[in-house]
C-alpha atoms as a PDB file:
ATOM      1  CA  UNK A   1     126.925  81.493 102.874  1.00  0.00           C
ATOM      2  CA  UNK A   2     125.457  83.473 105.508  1.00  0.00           C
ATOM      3  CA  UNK A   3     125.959  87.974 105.776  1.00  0.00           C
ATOM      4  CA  UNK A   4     127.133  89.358 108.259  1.00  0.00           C
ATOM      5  CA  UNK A   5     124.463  91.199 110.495  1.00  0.00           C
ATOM      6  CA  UNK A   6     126.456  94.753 109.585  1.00  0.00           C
ATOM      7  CA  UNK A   7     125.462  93.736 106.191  1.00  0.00           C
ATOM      8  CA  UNK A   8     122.160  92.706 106.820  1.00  0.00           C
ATOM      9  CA  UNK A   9     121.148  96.115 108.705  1.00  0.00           C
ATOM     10  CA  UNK A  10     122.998  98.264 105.782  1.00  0.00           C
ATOM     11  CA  UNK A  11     120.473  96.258 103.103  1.00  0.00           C
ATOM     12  CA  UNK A  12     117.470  96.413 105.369  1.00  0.00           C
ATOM     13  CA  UNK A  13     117.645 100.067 105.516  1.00  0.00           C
ATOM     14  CA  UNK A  14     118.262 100.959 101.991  1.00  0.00           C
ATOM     15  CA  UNK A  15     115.259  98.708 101.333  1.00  0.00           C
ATOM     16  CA  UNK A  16     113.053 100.316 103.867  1.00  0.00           C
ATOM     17  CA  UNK A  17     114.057 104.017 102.768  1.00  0.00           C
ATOM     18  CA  UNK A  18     113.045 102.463  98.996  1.00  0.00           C
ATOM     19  CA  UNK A  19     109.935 101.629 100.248  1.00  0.00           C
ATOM     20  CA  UNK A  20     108.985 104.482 101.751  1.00  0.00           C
ATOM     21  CA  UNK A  21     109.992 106.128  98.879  1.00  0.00           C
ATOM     22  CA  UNK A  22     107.973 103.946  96.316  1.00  0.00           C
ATOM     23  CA  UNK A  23     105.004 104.511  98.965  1.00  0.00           C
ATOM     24  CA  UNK A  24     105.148 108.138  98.398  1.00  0.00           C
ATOM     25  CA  UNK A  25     104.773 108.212  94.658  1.00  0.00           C
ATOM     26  CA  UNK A  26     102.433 105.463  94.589  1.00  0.00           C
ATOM     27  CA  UNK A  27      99.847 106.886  97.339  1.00  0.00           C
ATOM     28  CA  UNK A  28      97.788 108.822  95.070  1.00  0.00           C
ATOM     29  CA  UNK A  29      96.802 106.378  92.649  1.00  0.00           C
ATOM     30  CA  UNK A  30      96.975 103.464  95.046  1.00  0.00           C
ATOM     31  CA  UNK A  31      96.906 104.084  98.239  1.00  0.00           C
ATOM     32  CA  UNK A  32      96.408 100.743  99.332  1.00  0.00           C
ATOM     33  CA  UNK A  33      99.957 100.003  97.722  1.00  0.00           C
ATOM     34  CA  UNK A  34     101.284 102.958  99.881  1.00  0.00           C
ATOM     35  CA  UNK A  35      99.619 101.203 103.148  1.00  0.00           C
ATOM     36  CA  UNK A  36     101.045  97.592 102.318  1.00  0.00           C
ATOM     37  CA  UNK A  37     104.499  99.234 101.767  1.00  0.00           C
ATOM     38  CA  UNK A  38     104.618 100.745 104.629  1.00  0.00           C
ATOM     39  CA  UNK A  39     103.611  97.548 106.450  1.00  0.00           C
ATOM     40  CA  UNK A  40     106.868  95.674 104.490  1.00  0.00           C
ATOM     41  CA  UNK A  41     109.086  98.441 106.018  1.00  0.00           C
ATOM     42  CA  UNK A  42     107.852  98.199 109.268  1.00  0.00           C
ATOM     43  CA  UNK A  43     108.211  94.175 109.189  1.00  0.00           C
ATOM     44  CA  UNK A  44     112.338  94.585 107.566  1.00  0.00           C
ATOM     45  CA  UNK A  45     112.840  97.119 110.583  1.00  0.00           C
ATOM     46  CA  UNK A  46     111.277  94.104 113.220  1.00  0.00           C
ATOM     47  CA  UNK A  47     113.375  91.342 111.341  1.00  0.00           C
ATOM     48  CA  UNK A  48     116.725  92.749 111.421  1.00  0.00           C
ATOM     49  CA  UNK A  49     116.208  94.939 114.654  1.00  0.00           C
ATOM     50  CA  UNK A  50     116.314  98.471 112.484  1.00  0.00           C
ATOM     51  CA  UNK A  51     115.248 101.703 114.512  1.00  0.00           C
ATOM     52  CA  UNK A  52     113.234 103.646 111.280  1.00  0.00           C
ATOM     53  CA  UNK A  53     114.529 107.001 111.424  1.00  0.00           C
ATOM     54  CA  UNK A  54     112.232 109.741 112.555  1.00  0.00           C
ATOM     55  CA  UNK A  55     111.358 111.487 109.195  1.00  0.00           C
ATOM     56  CA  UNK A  56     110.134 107.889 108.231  1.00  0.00           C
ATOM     57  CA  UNK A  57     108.627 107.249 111.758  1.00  0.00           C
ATOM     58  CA  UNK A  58     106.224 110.127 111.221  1.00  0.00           C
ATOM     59  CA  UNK A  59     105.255 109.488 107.830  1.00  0.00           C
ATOM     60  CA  UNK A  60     102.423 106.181 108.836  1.00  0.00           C
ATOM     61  CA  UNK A  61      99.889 106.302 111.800  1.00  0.00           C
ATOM     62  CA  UNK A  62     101.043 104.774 114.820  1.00  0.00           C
ATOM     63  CA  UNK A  63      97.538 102.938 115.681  1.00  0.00           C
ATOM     64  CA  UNK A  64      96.194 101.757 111.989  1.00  0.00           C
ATOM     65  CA  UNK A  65      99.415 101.423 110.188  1.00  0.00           C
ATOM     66  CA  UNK A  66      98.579 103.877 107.077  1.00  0.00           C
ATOM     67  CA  UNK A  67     100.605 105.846 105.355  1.00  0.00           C
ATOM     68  CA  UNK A  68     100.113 109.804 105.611  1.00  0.00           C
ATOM     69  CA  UNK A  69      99.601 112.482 103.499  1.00  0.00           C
ATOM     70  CA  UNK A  70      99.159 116.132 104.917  1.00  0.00           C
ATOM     71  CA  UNK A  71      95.707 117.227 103.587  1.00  0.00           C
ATOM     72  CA  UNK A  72      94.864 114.028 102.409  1.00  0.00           C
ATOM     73  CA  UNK A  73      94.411 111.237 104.931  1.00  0.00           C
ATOM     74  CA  UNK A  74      95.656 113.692 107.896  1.00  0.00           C
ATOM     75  CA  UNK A  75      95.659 117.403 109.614  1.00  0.00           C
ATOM     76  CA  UNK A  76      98.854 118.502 110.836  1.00  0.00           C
ATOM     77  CA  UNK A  77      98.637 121.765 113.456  1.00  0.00           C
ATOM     78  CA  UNK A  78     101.449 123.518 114.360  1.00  0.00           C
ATOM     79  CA  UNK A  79     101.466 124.516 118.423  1.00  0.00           C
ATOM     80  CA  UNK A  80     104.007 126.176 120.490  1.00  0.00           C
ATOM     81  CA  UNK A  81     105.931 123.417 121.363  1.00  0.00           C
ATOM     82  CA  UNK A  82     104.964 121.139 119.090  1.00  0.00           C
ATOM     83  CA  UNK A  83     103.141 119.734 116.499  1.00  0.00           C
ATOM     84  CA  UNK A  84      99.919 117.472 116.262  1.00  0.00           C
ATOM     85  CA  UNK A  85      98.992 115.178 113.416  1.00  0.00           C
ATOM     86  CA  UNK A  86      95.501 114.035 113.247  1.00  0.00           C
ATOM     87  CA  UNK A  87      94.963 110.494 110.976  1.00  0.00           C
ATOM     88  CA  UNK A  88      91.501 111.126 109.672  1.00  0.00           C
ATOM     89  CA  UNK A  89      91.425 106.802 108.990  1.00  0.00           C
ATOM     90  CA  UNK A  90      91.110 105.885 112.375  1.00  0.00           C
ATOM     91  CA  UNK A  91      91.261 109.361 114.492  1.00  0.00           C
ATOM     92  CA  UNK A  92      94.321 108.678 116.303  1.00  0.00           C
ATOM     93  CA  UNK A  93      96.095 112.112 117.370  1.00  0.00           C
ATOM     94  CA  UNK A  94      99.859 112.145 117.155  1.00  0.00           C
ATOM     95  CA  UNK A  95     101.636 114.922 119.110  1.00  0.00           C
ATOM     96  CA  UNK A  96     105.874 115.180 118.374  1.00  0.00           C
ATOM     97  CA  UNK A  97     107.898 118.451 119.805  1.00  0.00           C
ATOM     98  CA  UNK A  98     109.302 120.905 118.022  1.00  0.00           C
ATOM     99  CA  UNK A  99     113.248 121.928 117.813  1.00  0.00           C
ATOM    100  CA  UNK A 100     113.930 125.186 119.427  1.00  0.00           C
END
């Protein structure tokens, strides 16, 4: 018996929050775990047509796929206005405004 896609969508996203989640604890040890994790989320949000909310959006580099860690695998710089995030894996600079 099939779900219904309501169903679906509620399950993909408390998968994809998971693996965000699981990335994050496992990115200092393994941080090729963290990267493939990512990559599963990002594949659940294409199969059942989830948009990843923006704290999750801005948590893996937009050109290599990785996931990020301030001070670790990226620089973040706050501007007026907004704020840049550098990936130091493949260079790729990130700018996102700022509330207020």
């Amino acid at each position: 018996m099939k779900r219904s896609p309501a169903k679906e969508k509620k399950i993909g996203k408390e998968r994809i929050e998971r693996l965000f989640k699981l990335a994050a604890e496992d990115f200092h040890e393994h941080p090729e775990r963290a990267d493939r994790k990512v990559e599963l989320a990002r594949k659940i949000a294409m199969r059942y047509n989830i948009r990843l909310p923006r704290d999750l959006k801005r948590k893996y580099c937009k050109k290599c796929y990785k996931y990020l860690e301030p001070n670790v695998n990226c620089i973040v710089k706050k501007r007026p206005g907004y704020t840049t995030v550098k990936c130091l894996l493949c260079g790729n600079v990130s700018k996102y405004p700022s509330g207020g």
